[in-house]
C-alpha atoms as a PDB file:
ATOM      1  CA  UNK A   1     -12.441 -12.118  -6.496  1.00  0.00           C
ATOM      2  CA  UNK A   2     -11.232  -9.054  -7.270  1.00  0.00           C
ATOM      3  CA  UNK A   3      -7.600  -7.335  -8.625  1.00  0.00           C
ATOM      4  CA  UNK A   4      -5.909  -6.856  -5.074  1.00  0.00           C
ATOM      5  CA  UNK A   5      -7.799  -9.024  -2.950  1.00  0.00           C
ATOM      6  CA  UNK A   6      -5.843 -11.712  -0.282  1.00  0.00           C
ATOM      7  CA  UNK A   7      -6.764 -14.702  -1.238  1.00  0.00           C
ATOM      8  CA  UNK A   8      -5.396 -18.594   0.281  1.00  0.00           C
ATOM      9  CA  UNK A   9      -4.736 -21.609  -2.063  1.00  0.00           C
ATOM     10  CA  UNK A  10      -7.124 -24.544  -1.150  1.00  0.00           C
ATOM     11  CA  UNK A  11      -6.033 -26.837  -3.725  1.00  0.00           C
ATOM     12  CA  UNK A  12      -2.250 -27.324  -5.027  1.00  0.00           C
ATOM     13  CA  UNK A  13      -2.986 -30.755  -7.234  1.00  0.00           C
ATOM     14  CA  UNK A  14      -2.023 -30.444 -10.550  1.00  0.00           C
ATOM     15  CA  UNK A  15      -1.077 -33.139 -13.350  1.00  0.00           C
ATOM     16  CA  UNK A  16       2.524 -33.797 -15.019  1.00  0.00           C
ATOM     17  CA  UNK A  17       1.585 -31.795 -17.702  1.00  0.00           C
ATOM     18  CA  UNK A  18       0.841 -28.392 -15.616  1.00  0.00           C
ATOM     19  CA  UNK A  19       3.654 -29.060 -13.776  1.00  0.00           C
ATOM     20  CA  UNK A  20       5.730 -29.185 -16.593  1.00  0.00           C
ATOM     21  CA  UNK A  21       4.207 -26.089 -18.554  1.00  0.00           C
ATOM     22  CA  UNK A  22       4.039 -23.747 -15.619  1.00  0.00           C
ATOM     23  CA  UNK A  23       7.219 -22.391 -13.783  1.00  0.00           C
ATOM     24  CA  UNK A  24       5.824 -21.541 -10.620  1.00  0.00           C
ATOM     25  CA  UNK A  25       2.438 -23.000  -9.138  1.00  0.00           C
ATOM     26  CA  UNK A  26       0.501 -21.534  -6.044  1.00  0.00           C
ATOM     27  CA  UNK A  27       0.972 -23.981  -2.744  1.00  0.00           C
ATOM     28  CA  UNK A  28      -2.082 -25.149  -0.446  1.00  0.00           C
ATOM     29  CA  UNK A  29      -2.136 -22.485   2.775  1.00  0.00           C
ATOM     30  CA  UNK A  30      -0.055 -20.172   1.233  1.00  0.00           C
ATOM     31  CA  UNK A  31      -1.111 -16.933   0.956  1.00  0.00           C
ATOM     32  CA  UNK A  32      -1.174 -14.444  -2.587  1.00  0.00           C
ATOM     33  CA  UNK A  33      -2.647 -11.294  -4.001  1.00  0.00           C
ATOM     34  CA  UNK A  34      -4.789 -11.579  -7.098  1.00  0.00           C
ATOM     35  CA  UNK A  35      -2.858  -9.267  -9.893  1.00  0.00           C
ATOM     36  CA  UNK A  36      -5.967  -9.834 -12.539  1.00  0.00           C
ATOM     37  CA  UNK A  37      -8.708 -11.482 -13.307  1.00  0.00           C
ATOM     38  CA  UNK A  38      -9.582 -12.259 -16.532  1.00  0.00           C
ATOM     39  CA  UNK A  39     -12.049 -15.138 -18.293  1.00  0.00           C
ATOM     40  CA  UNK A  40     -10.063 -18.291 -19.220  1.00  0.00           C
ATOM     41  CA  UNK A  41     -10.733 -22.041 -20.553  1.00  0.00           C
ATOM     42  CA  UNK A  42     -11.509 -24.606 -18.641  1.00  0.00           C
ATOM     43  CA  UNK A  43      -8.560 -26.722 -19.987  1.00  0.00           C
ATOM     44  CA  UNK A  44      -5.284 -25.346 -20.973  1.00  0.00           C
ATOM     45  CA  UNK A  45      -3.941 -28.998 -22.874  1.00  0.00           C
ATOM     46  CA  UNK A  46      -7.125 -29.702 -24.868  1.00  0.00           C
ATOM     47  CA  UNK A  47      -8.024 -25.933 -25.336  1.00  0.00           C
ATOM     48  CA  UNK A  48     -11.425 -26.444 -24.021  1.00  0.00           C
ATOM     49  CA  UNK A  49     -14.257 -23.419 -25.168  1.00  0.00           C
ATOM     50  CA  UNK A  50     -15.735 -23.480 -21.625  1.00  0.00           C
ATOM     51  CA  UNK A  51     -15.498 -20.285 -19.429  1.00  0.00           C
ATOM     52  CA  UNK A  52     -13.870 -20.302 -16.043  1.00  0.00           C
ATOM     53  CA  UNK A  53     -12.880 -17.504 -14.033  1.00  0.00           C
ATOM     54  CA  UNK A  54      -8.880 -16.911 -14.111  1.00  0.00           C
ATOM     55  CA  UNK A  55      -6.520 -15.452 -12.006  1.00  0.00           C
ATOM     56  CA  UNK A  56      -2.966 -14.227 -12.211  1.00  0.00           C
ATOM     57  CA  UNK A  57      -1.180 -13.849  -8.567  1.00  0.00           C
ATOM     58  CA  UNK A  58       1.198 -11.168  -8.044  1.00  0.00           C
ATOM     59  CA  UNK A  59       3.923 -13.158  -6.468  1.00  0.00           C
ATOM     60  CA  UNK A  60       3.765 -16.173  -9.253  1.00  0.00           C
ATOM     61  CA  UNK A  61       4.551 -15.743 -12.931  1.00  0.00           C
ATOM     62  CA  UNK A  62       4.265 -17.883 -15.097  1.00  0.00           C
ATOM     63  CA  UNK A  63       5.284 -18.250 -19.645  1.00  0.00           C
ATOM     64  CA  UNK A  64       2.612 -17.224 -22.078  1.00  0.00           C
ATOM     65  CA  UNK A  65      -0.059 -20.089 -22.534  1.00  0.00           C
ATOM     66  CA  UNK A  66       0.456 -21.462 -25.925  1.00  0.00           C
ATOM     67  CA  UNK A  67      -2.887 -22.101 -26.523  1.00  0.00           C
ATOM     68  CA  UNK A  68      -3.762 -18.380 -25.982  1.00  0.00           C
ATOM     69  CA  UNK A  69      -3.632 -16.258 -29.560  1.00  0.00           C
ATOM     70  CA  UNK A  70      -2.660 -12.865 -27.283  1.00  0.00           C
ATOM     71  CA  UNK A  71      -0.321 -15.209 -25.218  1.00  0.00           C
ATOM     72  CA  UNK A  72      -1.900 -14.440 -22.376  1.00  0.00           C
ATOM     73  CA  UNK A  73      -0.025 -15.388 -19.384  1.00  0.00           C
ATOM     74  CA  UNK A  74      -0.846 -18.915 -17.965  1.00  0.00           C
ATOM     75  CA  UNK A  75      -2.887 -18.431 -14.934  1.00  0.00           C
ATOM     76  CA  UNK A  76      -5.009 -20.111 -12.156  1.00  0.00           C
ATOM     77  CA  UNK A  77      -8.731 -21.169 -11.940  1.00  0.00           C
ATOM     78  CA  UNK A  78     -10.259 -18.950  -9.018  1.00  0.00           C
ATOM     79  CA  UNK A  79     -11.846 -21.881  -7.903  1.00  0.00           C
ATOM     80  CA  UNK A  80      -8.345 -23.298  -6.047  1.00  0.00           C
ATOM     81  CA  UNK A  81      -8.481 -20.249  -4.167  1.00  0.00           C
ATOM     82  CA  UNK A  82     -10.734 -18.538  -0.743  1.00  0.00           C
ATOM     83  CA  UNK A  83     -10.901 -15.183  -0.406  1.00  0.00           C
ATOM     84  CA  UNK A  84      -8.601 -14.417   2.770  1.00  0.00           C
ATOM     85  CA  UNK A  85     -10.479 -13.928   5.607  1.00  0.00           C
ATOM     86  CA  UNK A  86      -9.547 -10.433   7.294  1.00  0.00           C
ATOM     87  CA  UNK A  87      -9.410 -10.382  10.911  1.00  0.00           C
ATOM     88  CA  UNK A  88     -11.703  -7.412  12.155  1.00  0.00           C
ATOM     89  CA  UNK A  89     -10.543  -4.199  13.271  1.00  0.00           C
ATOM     90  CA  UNK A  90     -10.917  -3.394  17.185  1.00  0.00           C
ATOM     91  CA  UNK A  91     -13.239  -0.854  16.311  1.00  0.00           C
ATOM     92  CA  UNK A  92     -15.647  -3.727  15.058  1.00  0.00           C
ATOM     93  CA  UNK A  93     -14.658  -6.075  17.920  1.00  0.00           C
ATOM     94  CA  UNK A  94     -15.808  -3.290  20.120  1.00  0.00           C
ATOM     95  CA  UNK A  95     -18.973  -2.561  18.357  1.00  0.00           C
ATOM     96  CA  UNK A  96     -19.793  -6.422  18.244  1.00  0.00           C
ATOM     97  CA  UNK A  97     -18.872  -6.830  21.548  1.00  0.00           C
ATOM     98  CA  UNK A  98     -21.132  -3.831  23.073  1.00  0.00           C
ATOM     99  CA  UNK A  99     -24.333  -6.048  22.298  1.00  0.00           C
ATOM    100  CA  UNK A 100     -23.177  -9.086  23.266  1.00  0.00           C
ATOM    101  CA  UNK A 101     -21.712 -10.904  20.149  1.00  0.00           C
ATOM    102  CA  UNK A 102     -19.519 -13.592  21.081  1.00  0.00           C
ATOM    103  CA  UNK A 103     -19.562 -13.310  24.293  1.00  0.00           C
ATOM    104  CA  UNK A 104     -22.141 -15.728  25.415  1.00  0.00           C
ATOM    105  CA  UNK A 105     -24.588 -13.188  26.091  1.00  0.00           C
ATOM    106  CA  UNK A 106     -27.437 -12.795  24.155  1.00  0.00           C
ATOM    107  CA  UNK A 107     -27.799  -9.402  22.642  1.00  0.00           C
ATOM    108  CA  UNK A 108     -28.581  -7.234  19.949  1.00  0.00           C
ATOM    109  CA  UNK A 109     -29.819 -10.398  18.368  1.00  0.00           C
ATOM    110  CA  UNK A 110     -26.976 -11.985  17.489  1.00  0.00           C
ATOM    111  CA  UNK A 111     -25.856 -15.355  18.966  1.00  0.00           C
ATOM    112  CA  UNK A 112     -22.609 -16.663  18.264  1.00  0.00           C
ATOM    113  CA  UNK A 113     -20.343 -19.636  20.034  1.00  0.00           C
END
């Protein structure tokens, strides 16, 4: 995931504790825009020293994580979010559609339905 990208929540669990640490938390099928990625901790309570890959979300903000020396804002593991799926422009619909993708014909080897 990258700083910009779409990206849909999959996963909106989170214990007592998160819930009562964080002031706003990211909602299954809603959509957000990654503001930064950066390397976090696996666990934010224990202050675990495993790597996971963090995000912050532009439309969610959230206090400094006091386990953090820099106080680096508390953010999300990437892995409770998909990257958006972008619907294709018409020019690719066109080009797809010239040899036969998706249309039940079988061209331009491709075969999808």
């Amino acid at each position: 995931m990258v700083k910009g990208q779409k990206v849909v929540c999959t996963n909106d669990t989170f214990s007592a504790v998160i819930r009562a640490i964080y002031k706003q938390l990211p909602v299954k099928g809603n959509t957000y825009t990654v503001r930064e990625v950066f390397l976090g901790r696996e666990r934010v309570v224990k202050g675990g020293d495993s790597a996971t890959v963090g995000l912050l979300l532009a439309e969610l903000v959230n206090p400094p994580d006091p386990f953090h020396a820099g106080q680096q804002e508390l953010g999300f593991s990437s892995e409770r979010f998909a990257p958006l799926e972008e619907a294709p422009t018409e020019e690719a619909v066109e080009e797809l559609e010239a040899v036969g993708v998706g249309t039940g014909k079988k061209g331009g080897g491709y075969w999808m339905d």
